[in-house]
PDB file of N, CA and C in Angstrom:
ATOM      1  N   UNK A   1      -2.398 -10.129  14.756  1.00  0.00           N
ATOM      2  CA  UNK A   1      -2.473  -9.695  13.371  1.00  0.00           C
ATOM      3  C   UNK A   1      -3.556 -10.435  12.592  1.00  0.00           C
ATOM      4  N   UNK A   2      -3.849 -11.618  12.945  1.00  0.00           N
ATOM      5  CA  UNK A   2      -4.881 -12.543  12.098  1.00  0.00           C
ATOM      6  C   UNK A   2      -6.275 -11.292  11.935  1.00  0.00           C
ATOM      7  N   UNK A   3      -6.852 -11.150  13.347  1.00  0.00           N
ATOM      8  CA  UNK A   3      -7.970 -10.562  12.826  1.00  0.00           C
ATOM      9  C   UNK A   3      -7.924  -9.379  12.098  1.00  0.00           C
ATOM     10  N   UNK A   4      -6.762  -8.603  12.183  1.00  0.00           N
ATOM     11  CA  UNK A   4      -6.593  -7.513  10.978  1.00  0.00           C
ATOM     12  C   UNK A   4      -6.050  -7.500   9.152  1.00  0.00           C
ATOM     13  N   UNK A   5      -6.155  -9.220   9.183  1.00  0.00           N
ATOM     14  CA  UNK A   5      -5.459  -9.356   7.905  1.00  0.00           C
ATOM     15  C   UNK A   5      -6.479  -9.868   7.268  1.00  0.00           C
ATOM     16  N   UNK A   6      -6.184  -9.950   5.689  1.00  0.00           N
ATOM     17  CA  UNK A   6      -7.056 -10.076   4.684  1.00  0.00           C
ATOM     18  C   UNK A   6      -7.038 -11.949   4.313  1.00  0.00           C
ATOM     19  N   UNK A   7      -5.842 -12.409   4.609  1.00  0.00           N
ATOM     20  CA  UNK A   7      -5.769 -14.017   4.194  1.00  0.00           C
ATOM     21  C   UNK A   7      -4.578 -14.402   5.511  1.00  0.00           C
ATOM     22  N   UNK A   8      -4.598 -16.136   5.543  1.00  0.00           N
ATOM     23  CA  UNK A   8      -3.988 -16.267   6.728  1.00  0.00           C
ATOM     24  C   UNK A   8      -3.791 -17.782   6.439  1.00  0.00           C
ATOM     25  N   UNK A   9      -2.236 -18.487   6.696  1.00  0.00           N
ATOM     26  CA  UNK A   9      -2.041 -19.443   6.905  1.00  0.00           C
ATOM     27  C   UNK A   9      -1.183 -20.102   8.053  1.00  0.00           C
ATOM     28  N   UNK A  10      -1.392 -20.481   8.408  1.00  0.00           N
ATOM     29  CA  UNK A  10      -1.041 -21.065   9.839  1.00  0.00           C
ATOM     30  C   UNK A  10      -0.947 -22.359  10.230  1.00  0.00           C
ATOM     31  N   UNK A  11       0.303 -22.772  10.147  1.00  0.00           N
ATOM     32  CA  UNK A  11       0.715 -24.218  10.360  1.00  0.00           C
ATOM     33  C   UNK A  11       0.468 -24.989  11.590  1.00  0.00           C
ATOM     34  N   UNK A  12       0.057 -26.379  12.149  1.00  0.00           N
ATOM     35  CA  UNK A  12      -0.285 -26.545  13.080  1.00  0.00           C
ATOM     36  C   UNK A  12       0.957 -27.112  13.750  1.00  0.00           C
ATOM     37  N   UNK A  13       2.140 -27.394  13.126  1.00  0.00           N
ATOM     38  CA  UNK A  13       3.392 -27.010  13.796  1.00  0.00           C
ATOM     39  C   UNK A  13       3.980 -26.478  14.330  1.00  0.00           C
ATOM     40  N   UNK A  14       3.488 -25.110  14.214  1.00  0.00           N
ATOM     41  CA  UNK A  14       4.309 -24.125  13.803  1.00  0.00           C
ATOM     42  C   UNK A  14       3.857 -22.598  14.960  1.00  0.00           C
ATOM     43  N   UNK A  15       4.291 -22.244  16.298  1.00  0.00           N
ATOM     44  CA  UNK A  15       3.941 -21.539  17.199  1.00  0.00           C
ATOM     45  C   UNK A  15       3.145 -20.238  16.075  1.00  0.00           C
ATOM     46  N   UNK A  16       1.953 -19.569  16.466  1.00  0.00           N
ATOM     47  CA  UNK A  16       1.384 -18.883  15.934  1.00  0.00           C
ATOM     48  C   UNK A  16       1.702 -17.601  16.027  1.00  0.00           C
ATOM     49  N   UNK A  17       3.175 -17.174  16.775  1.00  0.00           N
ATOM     50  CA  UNK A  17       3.506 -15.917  17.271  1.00  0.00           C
ATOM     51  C   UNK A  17       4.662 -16.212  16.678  1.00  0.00           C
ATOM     52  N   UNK A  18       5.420 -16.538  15.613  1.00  0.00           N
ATOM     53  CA  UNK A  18       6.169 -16.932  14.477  1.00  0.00           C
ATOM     54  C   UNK A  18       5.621 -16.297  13.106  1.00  0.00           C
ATOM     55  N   UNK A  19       5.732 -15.542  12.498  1.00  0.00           N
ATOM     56  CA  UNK A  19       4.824 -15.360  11.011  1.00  0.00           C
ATOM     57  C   UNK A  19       5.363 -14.514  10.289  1.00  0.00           C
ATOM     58  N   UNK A  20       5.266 -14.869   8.911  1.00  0.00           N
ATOM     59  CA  UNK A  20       5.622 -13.392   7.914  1.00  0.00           C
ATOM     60  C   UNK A  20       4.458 -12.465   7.968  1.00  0.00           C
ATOM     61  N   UNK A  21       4.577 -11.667   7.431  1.00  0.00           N
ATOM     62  CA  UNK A  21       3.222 -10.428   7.574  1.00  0.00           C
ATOM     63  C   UNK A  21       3.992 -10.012   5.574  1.00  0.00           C
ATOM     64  N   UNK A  22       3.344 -10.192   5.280  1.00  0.00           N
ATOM     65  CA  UNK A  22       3.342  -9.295   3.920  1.00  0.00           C
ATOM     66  C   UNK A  22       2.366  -8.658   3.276  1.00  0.00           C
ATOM     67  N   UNK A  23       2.523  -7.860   2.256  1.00  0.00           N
ATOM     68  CA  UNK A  23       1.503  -7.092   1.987  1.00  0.00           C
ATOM     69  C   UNK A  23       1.574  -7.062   0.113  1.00  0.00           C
ATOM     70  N   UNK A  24       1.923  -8.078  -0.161  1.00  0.00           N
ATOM     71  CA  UNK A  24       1.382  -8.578  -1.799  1.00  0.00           C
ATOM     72  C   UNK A  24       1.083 -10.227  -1.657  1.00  0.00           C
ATOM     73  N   UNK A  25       0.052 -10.219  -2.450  1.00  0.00           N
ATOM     74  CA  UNK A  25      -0.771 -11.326  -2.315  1.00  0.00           C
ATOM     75  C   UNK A  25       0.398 -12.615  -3.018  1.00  0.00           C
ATOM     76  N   UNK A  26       0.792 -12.215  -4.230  1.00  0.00           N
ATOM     77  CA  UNK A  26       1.984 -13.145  -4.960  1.00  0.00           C
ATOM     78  C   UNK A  26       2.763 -14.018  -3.511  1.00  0.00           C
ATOM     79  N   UNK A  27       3.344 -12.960  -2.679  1.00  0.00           N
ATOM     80  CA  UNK A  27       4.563 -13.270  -1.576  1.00  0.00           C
ATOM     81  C   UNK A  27       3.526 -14.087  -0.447  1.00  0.00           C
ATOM     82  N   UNK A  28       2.028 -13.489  -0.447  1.00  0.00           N
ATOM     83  CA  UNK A  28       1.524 -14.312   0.199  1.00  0.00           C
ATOM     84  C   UNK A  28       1.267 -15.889  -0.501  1.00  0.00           C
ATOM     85  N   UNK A  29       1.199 -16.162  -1.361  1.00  0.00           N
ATOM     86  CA  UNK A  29       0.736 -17.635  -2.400  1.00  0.00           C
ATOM     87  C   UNK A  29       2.129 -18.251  -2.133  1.00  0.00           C
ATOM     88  N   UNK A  30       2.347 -17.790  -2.175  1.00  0.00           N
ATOM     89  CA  UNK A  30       4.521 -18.379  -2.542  1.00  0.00           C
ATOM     90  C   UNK A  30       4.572 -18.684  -0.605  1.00  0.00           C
ATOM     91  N   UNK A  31       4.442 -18.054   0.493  1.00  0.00           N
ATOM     92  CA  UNK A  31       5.245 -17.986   1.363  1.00  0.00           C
ATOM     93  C   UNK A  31       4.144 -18.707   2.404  1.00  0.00           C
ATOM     94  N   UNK A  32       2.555 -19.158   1.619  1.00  0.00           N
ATOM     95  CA  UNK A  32       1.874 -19.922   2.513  1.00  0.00           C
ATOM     96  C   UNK A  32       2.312 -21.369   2.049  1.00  0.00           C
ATOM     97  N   UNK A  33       2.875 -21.561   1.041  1.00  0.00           N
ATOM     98  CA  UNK A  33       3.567 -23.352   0.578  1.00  0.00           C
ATOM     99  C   UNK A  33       4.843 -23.600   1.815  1.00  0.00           C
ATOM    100  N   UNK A  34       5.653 -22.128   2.320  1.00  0.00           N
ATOM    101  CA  UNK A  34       6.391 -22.433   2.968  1.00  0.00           C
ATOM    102  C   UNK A  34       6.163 -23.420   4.306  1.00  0.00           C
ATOM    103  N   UNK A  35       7.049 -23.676   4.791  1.00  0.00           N
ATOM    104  CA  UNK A  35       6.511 -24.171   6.675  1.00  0.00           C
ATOM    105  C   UNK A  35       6.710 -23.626   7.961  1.00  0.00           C
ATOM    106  N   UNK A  36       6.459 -22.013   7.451  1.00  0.00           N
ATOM    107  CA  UNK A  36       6.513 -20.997   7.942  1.00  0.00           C
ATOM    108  C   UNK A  36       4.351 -20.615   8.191  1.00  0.00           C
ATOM    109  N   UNK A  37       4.556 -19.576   9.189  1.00  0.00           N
ATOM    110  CA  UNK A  37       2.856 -19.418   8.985  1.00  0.00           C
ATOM    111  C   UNK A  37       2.877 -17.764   8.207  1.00  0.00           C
ATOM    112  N   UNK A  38       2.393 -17.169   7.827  1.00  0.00           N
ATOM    113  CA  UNK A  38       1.838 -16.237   6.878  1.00  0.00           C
ATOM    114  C   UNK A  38       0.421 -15.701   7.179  1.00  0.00           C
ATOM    115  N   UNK A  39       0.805 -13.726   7.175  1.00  0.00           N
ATOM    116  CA  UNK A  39      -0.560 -13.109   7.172  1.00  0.00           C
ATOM    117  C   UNK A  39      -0.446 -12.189   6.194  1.00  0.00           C
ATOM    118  N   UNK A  40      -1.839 -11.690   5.206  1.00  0.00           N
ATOM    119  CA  UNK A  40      -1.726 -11.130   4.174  1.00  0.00           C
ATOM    120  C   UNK A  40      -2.306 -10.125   4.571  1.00  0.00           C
ATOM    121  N   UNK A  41      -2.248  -8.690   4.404  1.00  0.00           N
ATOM    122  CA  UNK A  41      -2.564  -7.447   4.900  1.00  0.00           C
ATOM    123  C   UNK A  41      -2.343  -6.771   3.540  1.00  0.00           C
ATOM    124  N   UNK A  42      -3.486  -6.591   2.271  1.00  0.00           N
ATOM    125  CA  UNK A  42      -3.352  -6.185   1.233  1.00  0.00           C
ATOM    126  C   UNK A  42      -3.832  -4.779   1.074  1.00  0.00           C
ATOM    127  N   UNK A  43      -5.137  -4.074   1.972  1.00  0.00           N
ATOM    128  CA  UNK A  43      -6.361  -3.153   2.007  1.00  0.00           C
ATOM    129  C   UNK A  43      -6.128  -2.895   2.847  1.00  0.00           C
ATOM    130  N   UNK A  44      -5.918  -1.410   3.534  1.00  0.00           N
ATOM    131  CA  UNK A  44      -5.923  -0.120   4.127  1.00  0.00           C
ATOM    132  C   UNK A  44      -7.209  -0.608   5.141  1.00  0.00           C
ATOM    133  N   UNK A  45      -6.496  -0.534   6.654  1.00  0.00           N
ATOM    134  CA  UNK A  45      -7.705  -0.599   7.184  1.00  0.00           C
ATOM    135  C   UNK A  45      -8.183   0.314   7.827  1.00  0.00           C
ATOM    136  N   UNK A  46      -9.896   0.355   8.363  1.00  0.00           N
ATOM    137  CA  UNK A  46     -10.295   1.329   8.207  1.00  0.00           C
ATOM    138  C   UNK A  46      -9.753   2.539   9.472  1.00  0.00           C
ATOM    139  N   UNK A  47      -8.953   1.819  10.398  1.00  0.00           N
ATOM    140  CA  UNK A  47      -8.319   2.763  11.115  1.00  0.00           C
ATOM    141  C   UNK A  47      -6.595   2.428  11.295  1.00  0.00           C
ATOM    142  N   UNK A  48      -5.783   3.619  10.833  1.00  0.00           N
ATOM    143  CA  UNK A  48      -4.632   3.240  10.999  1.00  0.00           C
ATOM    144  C   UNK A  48      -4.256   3.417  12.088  1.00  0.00           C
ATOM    145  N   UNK A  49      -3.287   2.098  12.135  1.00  0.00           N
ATOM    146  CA  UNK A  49      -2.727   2.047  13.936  1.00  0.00           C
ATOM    147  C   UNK A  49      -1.293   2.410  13.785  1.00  0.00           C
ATOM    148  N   UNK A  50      -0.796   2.811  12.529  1.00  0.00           N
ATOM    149  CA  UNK A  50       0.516   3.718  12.547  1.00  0.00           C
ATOM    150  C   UNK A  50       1.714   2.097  11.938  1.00  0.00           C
ATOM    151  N   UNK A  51       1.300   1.386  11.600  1.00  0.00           N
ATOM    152  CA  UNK A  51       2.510   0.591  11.335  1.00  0.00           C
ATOM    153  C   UNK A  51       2.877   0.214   9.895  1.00  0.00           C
ATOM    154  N   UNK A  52       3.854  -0.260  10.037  1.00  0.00           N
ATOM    155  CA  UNK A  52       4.892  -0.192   8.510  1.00  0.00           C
ATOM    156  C   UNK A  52       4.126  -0.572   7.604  1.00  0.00           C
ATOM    157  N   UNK A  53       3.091  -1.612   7.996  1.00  0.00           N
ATOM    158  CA  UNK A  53       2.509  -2.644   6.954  1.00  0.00           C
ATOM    159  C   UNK A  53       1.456  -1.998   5.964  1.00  0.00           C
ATOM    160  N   UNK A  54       0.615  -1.021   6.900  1.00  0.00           N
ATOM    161  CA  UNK A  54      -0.237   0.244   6.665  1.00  0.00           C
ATOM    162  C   UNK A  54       0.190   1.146   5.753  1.00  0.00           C
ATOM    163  N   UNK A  55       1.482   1.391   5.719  1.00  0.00           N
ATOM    164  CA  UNK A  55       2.197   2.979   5.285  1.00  0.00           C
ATOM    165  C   UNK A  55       2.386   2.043   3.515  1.00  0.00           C
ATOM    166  N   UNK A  56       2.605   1.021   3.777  1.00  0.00           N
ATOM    167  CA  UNK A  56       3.530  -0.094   2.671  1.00  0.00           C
ATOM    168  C   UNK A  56       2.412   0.139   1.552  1.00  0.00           C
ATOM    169  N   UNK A  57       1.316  -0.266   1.805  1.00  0.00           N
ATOM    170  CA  UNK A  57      -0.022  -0.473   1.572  1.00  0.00           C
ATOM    171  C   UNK A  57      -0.713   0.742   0.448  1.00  0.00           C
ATOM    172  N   UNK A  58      -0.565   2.034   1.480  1.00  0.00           N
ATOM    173  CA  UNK A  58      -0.680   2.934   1.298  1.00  0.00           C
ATOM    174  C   UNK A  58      -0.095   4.041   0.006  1.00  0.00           C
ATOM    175  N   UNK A  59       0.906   3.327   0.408  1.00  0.00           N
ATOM    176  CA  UNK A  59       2.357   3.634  -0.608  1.00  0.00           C
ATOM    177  C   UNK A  59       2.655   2.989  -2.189  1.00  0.00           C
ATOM    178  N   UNK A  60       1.571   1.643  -1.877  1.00  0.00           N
ATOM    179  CA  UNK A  60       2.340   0.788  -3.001  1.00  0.00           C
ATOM    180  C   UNK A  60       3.467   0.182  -3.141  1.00  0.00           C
ATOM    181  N   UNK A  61       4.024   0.156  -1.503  1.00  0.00           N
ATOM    182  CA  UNK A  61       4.930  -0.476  -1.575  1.00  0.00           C
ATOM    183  C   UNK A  61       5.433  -2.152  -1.303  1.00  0.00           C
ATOM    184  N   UNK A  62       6.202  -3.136  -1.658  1.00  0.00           N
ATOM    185  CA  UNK A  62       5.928  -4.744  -1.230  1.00  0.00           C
ATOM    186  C   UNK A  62       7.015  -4.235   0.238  1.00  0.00           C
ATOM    187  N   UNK A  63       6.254  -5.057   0.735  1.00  0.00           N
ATOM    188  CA  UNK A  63       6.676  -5.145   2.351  1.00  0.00           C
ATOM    189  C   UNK A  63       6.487  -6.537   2.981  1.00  0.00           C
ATOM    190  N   UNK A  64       7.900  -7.036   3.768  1.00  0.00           N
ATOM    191  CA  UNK A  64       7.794  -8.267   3.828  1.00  0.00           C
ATOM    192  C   UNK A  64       7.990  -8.041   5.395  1.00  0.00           C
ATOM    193  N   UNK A  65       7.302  -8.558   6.748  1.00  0.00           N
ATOM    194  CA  UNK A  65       8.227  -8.474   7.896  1.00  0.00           C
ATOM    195  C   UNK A  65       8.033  -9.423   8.605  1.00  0.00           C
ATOM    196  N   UNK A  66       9.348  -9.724   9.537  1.00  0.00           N
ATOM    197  CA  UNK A  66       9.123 -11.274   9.683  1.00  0.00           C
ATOM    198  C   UNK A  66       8.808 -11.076  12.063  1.00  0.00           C
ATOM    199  N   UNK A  67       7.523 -11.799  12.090  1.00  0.00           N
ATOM    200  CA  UNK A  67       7.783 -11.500  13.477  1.00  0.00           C
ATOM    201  C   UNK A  67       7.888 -13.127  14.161  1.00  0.00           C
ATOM    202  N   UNK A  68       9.045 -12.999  15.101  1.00  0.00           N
ATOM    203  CA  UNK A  68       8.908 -13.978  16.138  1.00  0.00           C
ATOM    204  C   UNK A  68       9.289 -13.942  17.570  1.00  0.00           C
ATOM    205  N   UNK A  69       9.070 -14.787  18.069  1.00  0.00           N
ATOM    206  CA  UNK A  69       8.959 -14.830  19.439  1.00  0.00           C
ATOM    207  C   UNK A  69      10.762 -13.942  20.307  1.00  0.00           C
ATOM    208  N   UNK A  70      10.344 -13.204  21.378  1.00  0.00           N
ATOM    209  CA  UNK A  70      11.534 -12.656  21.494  1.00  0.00           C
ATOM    210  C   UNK A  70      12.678 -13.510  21.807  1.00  0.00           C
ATOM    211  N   UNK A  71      13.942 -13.267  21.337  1.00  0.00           N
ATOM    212  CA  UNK A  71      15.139 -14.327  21.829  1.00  0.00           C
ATOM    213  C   UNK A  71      15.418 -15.530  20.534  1.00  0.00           C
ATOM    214  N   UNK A  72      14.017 -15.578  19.444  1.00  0.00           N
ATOM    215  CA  UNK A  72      14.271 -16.667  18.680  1.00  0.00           C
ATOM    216  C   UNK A  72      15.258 -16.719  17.405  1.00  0.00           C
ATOM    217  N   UNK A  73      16.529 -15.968  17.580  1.00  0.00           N
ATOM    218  CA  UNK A  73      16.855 -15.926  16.787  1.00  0.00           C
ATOM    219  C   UNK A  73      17.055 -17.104  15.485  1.00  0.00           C
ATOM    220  N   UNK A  74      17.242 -18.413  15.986  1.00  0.00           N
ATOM    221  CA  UNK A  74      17.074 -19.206  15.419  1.00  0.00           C
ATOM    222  C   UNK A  74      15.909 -19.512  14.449  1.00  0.00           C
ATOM    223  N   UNK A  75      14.833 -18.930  14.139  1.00  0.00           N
ATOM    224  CA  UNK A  75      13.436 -19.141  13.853  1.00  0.00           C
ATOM    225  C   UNK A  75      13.546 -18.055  12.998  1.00  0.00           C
ATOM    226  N   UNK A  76      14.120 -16.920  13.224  1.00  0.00           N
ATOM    227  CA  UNK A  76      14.214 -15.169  12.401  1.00  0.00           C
ATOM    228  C   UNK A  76      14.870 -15.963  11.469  1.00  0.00           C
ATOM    229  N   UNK A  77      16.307 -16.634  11.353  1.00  0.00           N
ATOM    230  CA  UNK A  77      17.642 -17.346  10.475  1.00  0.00           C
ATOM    231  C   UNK A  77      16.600 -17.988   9.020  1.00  0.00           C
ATOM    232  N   UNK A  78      16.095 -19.109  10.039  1.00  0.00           N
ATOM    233  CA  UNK A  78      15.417 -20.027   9.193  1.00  0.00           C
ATOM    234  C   UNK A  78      14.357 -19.087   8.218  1.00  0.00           C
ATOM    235  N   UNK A  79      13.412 -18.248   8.775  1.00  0.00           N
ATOM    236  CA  UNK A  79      12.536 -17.772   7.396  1.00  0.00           C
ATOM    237  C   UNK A  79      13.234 -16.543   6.482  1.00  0.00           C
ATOM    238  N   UNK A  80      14.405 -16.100   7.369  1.00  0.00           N
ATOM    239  CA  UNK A  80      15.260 -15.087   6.446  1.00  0.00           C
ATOM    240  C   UNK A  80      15.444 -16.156   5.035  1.00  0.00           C
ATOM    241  N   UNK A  81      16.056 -17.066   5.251  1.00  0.00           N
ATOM    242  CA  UNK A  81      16.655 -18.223   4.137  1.00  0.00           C
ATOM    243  C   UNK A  81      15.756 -18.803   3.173  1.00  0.00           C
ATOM    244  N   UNK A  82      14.975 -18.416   3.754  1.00  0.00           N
ATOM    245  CA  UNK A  82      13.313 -19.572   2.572  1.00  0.00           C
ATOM    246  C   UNK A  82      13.091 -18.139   2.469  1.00  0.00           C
ATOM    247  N   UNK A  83      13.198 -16.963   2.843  1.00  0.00           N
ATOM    248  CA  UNK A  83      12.432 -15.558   1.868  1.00  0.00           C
ATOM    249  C   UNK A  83      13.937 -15.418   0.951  1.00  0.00           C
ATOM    250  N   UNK A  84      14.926 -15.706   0.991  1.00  0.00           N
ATOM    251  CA  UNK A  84      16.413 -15.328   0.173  1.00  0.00           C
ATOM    252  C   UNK A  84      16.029 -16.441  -0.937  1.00  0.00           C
ATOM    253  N   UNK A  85      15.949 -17.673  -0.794  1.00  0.00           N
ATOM    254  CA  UNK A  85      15.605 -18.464  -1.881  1.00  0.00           C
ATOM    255  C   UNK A  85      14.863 -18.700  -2.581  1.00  0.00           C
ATOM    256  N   UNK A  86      13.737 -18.051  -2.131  1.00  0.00           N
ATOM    257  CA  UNK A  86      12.133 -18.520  -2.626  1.00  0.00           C
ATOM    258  C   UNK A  86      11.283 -17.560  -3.078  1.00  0.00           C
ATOM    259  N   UNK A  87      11.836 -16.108  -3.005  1.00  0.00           N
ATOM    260  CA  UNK A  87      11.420 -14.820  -4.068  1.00  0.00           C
ATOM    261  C   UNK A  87      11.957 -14.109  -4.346  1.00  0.00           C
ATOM    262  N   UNK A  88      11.689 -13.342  -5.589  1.00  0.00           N
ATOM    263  CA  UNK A  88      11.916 -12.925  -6.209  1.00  0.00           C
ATOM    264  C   UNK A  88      12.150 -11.490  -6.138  1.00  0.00           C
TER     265      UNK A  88
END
């Protein structure tokens, strides 16, 4: 997702196949302080590859999605809880 996104933060803690993907810049400012890593996907790119983040975009809609490694449920828990507390 990095090379298709518009901004990008990435913890050096923090496995790089772990990340929110959102698509308003606000949720991106707020959710790169987290210690979570974060990709911002704001602008329609120039070829759609058919996914939610695209349609969101498209739509005007805020779209938050959280990807991690398969099996991690533990890691899904933790950024569910810092996105429940930490926006709005």
């Amino acid at each position: 997702e990095v090379a298709i996104s518009d901004s990008i933060s990435i913890k050096k803690d923090q496995n790089p196949r772990d990340f929110y993907l959102c698509t308003n810049r606000e949720d991106f400012e707020l959710l790169a302080k987290s210690p979570f890593n974060v990709v911002l996907q704001e602008n329609s790119p120039k070829k759609d590859n058919g996914s939610l983040s695209w349609a969101a975009i498209d739509n005007n809609v805020r779209y938050i999605n959280i990807e991690t490694r398969l099996g991690w449920l533990s890691m899904q828990k933790r950024m569910l809880v810092y996105i429940e507390k930490n926006l709005q």
